[in-house]
PDB file of N, CA and C in Angstrom:
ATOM      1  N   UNK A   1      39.191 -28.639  27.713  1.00  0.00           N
ATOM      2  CA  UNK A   1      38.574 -27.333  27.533  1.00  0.00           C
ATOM      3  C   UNK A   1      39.038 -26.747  26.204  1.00  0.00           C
ATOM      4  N   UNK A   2      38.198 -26.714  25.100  1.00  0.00           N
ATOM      5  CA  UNK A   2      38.491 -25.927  23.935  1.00  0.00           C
ATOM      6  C   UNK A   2      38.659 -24.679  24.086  1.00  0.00           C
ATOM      7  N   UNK A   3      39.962 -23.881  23.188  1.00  0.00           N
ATOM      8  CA  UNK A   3      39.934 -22.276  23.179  1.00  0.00           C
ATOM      9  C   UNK A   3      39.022 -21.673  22.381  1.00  0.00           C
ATOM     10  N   UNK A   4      38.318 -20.733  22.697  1.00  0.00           N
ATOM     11  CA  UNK A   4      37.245 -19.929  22.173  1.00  0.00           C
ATOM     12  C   UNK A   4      38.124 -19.279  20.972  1.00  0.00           C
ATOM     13  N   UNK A   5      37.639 -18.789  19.927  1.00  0.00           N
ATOM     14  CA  UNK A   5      37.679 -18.149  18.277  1.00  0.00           C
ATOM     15  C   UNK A   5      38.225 -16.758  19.383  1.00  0.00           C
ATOM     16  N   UNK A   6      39.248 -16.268  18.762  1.00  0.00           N
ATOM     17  CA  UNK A   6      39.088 -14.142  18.790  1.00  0.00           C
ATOM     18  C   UNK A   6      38.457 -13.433  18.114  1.00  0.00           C
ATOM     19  N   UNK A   7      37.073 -12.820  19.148  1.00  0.00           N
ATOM     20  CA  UNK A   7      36.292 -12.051  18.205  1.00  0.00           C
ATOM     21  C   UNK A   7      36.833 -11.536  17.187  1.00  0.00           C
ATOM     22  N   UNK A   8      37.957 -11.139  16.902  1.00  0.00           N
ATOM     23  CA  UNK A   8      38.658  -9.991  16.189  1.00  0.00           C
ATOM     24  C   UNK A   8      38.966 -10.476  14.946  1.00  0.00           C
ATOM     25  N   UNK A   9      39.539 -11.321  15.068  1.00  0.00           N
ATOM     26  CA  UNK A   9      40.668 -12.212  13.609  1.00  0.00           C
ATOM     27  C   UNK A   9      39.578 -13.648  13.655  1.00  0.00           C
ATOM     28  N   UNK A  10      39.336 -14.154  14.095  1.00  0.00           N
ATOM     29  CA  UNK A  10      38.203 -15.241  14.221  1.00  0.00           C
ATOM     30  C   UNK A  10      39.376 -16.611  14.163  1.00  0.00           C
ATOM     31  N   UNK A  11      40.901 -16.457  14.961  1.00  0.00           N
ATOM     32  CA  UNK A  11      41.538 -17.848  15.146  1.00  0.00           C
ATOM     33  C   UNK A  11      41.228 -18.456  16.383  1.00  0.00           C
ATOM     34  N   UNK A  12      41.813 -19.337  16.613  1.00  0.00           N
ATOM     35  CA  UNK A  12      41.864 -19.482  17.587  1.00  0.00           C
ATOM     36  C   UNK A  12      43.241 -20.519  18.059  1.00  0.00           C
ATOM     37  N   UNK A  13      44.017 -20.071  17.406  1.00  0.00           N
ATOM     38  CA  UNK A  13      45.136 -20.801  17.327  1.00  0.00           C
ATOM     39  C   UNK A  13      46.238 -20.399  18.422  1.00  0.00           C
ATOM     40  N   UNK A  14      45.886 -18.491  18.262  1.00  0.00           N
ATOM     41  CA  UNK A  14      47.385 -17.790  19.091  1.00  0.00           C
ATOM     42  C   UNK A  14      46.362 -17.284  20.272  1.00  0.00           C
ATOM     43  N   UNK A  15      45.122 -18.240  20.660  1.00  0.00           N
ATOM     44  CA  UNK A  15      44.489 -17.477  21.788  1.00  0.00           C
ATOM     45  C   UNK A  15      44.827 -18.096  22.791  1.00  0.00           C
ATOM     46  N   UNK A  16      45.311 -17.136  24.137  1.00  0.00           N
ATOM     47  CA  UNK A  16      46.268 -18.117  25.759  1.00  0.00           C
ATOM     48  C   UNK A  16      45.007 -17.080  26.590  1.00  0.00           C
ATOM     49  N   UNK A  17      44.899 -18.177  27.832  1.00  0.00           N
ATOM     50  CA  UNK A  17      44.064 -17.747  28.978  1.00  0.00           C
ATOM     51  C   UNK A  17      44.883 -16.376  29.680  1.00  0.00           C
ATOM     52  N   UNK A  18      44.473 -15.706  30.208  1.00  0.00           N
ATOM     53  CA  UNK A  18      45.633 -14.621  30.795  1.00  0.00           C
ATOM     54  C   UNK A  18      45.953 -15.104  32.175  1.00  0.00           C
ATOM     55  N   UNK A  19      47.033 -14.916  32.507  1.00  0.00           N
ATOM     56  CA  UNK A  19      47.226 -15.529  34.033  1.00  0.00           C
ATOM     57  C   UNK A  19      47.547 -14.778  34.797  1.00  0.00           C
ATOM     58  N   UNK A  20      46.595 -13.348  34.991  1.00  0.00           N
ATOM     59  CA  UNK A  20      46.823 -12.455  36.258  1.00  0.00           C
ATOM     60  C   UNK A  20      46.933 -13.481  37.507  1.00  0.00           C
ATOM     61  N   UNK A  21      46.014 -13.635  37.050  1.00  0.00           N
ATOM     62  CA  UNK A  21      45.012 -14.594  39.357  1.00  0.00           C
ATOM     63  C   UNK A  21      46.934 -15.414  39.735  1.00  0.00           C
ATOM     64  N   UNK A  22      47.018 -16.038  38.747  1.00  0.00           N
ATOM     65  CA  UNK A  22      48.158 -17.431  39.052  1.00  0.00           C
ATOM     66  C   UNK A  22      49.424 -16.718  39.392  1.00  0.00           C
ATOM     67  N   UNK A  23      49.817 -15.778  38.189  1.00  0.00           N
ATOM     68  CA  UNK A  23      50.898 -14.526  38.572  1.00  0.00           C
ATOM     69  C   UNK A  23      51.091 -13.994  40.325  1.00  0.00           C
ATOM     70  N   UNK A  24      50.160 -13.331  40.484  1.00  0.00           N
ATOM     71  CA  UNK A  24      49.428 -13.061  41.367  1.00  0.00           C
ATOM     72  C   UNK A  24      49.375 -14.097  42.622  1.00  0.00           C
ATOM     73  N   UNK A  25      48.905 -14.970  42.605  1.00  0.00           N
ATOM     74  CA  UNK A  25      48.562 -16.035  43.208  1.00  0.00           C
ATOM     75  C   UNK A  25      50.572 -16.468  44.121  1.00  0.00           C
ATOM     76  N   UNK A  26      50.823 -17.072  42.847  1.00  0.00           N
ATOM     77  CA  UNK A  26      52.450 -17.587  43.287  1.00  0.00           C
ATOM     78  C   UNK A  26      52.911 -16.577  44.557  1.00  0.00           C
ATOM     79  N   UNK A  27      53.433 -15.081  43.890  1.00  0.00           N
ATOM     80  CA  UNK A  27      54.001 -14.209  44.712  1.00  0.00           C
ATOM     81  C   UNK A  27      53.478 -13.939  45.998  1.00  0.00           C
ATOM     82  N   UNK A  28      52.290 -14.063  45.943  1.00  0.00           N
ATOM     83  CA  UNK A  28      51.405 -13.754  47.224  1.00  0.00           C
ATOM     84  C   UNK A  28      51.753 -15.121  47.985  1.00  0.00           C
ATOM     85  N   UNK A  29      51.450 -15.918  47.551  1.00  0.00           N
ATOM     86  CA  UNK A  29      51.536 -17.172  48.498  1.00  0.00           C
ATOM     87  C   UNK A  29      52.759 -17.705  48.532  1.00  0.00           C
ATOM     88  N   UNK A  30      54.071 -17.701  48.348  1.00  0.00           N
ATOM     89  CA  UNK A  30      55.222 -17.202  48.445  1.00  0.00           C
ATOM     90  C   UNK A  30      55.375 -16.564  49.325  1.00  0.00           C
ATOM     91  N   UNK A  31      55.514 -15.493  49.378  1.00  0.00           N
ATOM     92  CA  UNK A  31      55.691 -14.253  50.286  1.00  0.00           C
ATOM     93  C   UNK A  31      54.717 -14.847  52.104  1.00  0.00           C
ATOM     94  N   UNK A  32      53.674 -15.422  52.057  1.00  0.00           N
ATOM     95  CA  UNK A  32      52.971 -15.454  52.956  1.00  0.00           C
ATOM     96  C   UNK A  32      53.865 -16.925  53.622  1.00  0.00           C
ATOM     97  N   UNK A  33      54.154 -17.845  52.833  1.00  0.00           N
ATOM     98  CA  UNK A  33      54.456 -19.229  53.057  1.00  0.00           C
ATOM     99  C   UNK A  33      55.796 -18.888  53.692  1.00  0.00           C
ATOM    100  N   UNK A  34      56.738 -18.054  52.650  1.00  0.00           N
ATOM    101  CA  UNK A  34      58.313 -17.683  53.655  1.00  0.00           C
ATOM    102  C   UNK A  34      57.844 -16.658  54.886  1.00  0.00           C
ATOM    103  N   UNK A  35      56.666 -15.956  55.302  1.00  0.00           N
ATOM    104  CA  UNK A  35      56.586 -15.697  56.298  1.00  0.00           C
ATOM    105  C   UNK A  35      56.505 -16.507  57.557  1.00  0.00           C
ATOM    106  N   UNK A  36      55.571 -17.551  56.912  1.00  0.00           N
ATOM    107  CA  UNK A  36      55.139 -18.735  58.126  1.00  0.00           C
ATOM    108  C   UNK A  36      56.122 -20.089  58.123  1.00  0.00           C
ATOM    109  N   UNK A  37      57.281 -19.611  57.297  1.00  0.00           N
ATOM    110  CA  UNK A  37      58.101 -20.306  57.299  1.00  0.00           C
ATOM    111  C   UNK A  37      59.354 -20.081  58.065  1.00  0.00           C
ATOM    112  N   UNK A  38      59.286 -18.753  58.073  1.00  0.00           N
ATOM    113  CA  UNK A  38      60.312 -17.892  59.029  1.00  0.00           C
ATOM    114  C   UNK A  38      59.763 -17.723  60.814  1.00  0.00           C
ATOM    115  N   UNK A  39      58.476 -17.816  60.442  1.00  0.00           N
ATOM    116  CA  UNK A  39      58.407 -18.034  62.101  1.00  0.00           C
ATOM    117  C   UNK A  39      58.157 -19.042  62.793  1.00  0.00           C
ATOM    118  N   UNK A  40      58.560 -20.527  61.972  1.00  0.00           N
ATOM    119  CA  UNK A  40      58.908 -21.614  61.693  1.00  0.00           C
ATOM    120  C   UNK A  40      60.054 -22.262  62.004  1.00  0.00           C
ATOM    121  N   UNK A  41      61.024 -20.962  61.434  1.00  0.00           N
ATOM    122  CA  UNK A  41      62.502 -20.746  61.492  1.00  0.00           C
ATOM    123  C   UNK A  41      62.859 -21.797  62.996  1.00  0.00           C
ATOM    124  N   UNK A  42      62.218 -21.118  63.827  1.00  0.00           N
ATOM    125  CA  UNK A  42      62.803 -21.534  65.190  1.00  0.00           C
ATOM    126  C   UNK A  42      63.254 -22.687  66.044  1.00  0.00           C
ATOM    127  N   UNK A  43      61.909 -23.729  65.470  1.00  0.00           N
ATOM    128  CA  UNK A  43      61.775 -25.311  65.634  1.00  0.00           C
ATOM    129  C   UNK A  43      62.814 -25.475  64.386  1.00  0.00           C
ATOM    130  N   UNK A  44      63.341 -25.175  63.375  1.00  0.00           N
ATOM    131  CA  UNK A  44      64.037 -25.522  62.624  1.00  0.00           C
ATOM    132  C   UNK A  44      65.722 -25.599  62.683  1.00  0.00           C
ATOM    133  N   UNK A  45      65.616 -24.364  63.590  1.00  0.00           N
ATOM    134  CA  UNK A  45      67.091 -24.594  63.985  1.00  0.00           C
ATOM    135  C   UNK A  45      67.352 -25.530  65.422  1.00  0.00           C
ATOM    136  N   UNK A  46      66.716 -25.251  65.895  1.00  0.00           N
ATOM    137  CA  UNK A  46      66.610 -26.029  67.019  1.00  0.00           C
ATOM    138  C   UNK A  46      66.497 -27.628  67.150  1.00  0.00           C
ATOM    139  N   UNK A  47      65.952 -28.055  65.745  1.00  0.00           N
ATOM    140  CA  UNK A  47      66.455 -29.112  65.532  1.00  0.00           C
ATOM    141  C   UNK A  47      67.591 -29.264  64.555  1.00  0.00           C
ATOM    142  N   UNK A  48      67.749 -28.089  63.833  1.00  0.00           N
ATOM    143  CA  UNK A  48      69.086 -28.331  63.284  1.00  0.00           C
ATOM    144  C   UNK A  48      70.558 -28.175  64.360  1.00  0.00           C
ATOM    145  N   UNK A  49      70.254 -27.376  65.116  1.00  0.00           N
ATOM    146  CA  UNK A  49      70.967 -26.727  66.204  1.00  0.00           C
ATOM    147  C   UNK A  49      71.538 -28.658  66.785  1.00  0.00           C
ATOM    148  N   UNK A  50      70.522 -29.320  67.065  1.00  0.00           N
ATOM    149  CA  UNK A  50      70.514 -30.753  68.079  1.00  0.00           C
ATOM    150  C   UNK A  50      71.153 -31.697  67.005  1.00  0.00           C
ATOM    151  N   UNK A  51      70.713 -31.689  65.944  1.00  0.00           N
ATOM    152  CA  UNK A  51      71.568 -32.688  64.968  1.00  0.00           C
ATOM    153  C   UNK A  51      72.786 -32.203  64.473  1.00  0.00           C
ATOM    154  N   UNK A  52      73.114 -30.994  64.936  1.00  0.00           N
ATOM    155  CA  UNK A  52      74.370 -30.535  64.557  1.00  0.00           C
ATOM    156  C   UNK A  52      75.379 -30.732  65.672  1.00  0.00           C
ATOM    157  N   UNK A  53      75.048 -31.385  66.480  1.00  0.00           N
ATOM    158  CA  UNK A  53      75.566 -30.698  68.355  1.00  0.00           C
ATOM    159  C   UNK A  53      76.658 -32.240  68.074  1.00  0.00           C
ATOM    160  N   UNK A  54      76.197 -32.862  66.971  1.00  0.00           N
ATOM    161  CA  UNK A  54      77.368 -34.263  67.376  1.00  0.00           C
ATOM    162  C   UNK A  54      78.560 -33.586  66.748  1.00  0.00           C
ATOM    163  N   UNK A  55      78.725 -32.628  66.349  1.00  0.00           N
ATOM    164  CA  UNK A  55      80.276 -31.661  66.297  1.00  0.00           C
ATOM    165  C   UNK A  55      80.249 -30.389  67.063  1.00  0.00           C
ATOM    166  N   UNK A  56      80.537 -30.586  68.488  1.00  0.00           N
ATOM    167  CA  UNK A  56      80.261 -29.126  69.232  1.00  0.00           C
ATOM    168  C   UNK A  56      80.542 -27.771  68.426  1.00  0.00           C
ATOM    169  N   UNK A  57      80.023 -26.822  69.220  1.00  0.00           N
ATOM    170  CA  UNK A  57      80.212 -25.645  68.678  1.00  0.00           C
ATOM    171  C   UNK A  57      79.897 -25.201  66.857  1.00  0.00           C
ATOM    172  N   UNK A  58      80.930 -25.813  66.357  1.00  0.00           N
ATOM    173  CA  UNK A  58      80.304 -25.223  64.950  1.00  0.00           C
ATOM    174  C   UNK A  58      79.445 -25.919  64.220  1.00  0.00           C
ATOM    175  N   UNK A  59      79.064 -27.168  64.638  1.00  0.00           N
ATOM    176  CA  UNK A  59      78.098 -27.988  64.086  1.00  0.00           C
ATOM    177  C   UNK A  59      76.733 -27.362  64.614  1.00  0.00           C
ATOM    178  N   UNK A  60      76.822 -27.066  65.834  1.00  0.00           N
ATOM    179  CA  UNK A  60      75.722 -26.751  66.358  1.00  0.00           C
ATOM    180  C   UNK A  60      75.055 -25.408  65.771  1.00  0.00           C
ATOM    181  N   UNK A  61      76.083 -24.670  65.441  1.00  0.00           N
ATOM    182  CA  UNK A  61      75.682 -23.011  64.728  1.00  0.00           C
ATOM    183  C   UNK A  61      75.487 -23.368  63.362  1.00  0.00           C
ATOM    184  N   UNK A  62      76.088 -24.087  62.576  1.00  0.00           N
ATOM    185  CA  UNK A  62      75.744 -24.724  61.371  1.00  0.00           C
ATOM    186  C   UNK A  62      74.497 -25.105  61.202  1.00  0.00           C
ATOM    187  N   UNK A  63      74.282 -25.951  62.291  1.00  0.00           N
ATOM    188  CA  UNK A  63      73.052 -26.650  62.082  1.00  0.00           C
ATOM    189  C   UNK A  63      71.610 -25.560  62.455  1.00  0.00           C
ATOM    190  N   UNK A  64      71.985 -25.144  63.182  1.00  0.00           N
ATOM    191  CA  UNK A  64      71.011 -23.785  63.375  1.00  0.00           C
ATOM    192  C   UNK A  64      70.805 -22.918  62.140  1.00  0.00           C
ATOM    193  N   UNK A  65      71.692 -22.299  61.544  1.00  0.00           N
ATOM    194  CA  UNK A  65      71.420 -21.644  60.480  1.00  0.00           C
ATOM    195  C   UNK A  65      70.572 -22.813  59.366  1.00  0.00           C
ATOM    196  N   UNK A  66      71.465 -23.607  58.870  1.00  0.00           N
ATOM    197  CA  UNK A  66      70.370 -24.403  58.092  1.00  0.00           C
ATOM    198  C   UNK A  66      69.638 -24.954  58.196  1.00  0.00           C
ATOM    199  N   UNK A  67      69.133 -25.376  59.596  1.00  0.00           N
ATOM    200  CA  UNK A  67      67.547 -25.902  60.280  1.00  0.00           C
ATOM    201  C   UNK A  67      66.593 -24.363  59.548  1.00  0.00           C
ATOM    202  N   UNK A  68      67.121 -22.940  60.508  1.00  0.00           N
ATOM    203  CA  UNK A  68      66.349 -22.169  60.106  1.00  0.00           C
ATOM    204  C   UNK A  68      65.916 -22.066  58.526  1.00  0.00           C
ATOM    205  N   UNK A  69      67.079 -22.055  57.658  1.00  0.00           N
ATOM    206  CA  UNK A  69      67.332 -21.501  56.308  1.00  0.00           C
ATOM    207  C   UNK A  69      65.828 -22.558  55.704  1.00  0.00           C
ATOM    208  N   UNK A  70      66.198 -23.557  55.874  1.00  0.00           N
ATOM    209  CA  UNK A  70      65.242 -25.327  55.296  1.00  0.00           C
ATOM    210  C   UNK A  70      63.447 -24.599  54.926  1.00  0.00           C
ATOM    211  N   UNK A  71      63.298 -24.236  56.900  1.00  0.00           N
ATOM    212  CA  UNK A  71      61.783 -23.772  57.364  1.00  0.00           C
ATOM    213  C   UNK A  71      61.482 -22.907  56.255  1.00  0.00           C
ATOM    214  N   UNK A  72      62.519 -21.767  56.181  1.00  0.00           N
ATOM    215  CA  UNK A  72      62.003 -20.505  55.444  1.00  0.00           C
ATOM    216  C   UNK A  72      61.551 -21.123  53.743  1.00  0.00           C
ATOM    217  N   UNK A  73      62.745 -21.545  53.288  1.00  0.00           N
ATOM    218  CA  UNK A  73      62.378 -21.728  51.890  1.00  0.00           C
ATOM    219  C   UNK A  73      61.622 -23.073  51.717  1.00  0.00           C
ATOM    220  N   UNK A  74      61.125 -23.974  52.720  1.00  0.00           N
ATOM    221  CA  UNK A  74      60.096 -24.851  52.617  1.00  0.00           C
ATOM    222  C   UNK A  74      59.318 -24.116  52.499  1.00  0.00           C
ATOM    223  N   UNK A  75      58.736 -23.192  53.769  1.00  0.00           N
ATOM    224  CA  UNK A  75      57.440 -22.419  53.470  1.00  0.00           C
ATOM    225  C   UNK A  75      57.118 -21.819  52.550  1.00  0.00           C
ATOM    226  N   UNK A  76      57.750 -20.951  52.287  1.00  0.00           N
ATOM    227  CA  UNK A  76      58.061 -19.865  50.419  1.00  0.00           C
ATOM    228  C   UNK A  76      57.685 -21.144  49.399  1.00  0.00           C
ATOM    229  N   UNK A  77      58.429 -22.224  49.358  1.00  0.00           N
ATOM    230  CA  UNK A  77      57.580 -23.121  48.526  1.00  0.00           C
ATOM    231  C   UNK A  77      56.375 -23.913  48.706  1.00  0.00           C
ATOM    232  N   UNK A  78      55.894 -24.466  49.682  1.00  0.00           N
ATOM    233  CA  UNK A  78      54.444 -24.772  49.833  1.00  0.00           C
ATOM    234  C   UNK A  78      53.370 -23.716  49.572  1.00  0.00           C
ATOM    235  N   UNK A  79      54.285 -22.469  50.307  1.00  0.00           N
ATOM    236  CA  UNK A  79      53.010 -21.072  49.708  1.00  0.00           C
ATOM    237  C   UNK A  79      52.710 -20.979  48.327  1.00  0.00           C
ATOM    238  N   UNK A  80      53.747 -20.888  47.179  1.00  0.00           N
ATOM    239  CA  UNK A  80      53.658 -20.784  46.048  1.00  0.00           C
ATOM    240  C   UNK A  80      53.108 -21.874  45.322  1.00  0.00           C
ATOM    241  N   UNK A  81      53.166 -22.914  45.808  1.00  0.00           N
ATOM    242  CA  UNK A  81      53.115 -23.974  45.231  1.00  0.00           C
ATOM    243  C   UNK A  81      50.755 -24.076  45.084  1.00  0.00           C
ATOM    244  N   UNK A  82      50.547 -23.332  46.833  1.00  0.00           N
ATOM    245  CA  UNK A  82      49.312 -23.457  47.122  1.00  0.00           C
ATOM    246  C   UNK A  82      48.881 -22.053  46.111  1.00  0.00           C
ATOM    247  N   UNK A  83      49.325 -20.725  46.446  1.00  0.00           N
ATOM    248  CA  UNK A  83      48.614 -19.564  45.707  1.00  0.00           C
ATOM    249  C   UNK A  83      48.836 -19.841  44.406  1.00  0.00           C
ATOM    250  N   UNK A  84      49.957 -20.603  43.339  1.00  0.00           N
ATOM    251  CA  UNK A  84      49.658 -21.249  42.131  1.00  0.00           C
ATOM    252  C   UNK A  84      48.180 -21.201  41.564  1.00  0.00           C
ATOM    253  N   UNK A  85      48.079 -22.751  42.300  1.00  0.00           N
ATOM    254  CA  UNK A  85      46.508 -23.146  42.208  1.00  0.00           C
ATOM    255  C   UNK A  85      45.652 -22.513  42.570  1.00  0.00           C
ATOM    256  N   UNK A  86      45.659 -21.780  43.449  1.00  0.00           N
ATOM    257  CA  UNK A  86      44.464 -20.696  43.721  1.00  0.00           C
ATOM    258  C   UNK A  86      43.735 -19.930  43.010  1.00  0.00           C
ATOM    259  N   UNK A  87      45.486 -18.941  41.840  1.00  0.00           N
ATOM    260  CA  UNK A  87      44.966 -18.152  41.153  1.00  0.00           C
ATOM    261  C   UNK A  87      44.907 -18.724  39.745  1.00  0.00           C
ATOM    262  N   UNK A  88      45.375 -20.198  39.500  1.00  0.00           N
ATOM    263  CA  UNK A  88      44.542 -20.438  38.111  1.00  0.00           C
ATOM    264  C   UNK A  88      43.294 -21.075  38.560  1.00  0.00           C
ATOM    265  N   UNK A  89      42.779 -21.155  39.400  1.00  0.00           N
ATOM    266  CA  UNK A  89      41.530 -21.586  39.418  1.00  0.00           C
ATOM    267  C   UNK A  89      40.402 -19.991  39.035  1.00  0.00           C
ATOM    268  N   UNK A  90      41.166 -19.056  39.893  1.00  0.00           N
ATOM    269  CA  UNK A  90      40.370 -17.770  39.620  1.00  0.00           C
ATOM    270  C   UNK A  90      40.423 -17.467  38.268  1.00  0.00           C
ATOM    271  N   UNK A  91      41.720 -17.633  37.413  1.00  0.00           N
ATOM    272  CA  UNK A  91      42.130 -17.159  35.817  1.00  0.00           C
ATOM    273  C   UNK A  91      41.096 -17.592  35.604  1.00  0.00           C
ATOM    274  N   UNK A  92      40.617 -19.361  35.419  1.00  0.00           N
ATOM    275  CA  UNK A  92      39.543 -20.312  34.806  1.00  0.00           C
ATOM    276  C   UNK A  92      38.398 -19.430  34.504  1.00  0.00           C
ATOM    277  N   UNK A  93      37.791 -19.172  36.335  1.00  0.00           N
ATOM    278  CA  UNK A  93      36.636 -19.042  36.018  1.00  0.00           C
ATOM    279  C   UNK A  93      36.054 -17.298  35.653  1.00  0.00           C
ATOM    280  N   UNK A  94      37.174 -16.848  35.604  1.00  0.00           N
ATOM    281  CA  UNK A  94      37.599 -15.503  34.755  1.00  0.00           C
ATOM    282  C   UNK A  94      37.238 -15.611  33.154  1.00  0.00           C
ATOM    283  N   UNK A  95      37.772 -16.551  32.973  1.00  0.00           N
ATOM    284  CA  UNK A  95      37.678 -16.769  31.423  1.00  0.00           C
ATOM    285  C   UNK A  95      38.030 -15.449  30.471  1.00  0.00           C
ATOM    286  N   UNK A  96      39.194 -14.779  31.267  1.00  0.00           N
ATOM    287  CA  UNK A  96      39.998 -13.858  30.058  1.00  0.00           C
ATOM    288  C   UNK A  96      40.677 -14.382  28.943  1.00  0.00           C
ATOM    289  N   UNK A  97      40.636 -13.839  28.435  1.00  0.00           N
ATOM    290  CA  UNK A  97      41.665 -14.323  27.010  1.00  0.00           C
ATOM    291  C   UNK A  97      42.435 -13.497  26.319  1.00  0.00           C
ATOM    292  N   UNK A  98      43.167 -13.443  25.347  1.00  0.00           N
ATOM    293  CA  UNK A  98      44.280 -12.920  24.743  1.00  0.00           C
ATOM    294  C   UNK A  98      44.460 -13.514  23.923  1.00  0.00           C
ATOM    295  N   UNK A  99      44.324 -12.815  21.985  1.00  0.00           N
ATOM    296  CA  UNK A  99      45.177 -13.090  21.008  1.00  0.00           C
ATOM    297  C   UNK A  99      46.299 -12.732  21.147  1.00  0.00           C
ATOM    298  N   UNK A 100      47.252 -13.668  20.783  1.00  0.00           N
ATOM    299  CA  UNK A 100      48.699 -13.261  20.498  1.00  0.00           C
ATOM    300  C   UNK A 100      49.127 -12.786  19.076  1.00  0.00           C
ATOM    301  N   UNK A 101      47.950 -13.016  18.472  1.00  0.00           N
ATOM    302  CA  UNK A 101      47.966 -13.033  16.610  1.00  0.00           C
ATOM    303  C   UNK A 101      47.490 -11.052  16.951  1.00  0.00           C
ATOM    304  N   UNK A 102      46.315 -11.290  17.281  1.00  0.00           N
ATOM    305  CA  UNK A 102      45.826  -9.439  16.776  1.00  0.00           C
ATOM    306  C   UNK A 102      46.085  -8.507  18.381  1.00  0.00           C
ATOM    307  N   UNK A 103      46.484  -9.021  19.029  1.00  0.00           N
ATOM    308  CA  UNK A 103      46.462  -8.466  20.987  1.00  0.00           C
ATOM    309  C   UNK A 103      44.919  -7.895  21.507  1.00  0.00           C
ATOM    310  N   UNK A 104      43.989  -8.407  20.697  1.00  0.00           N
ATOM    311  CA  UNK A 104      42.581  -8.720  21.428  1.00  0.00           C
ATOM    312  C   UNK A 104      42.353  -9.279  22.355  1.00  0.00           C
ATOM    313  N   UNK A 105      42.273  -9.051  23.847  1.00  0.00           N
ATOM    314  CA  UNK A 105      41.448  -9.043  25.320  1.00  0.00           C
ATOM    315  C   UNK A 105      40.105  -9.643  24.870  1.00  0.00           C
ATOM    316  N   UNK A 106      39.746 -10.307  25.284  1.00  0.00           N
ATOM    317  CA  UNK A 106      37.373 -10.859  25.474  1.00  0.00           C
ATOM    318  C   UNK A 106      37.597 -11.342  26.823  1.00  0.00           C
ATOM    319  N   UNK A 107      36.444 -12.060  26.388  1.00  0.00           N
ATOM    320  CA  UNK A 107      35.850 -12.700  27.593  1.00  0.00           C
ATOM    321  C   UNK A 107      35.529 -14.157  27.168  1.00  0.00           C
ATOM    322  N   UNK A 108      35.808 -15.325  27.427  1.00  0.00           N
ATOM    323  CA  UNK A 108      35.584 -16.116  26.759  1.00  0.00           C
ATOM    324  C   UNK A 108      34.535 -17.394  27.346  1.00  0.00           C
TER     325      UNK A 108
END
């Protein structure tokens, strides 16, 4: 995909796509992924809880916390990883742009 000229200065050298959607995108799907990752949590300790149990007692609470801990920040990363792509697909077909040379906004 070639970068379009800036109406303004006519380069097209310092022109970058803007990345609201992707910005956007990450945090949101992040935030949604450590949700469904946290209520996830549960099967996570529970098998951390069981693979921890071959050292009674504190293996077992060990393993619970980091079964849970795993779920949460797996999910937080598959979310981000998915709203990423989401919102540069929206940036794309947005086709905003930005000189970095003159700080001209188009449409490209």
């Amino acid at each position: 995909m070639e970068k379009p000229k800036c109406v303004k200065c006519e380069t097209s050298e310092f022109v970058v796509l803007i990345n609201t959607g992707k910005k956007v995108g990450t945090v949101v799907g992040a935030t949604a992924g450590g949700v469904v990752g946290y209520g996830g949590m549960a099967t996570g300790a529970v098998t951390g809880a069981a693979l921890g149990s071959f050292v009674p007692v504190i293996g077992t609470g060990i393993g619970a916390v980091v079964g849970g801990v795993v779920g949460g920040l797996t999910g937080a990363s598959i979310g981000a990883v998915t709203g990423h792509r989401i919102g540069e697909v929206i940036d794309e077909s947005r086709s905003l742009y930005k000189c970095n040379k003159c700080g001209n906004e188009f449409q490209g």
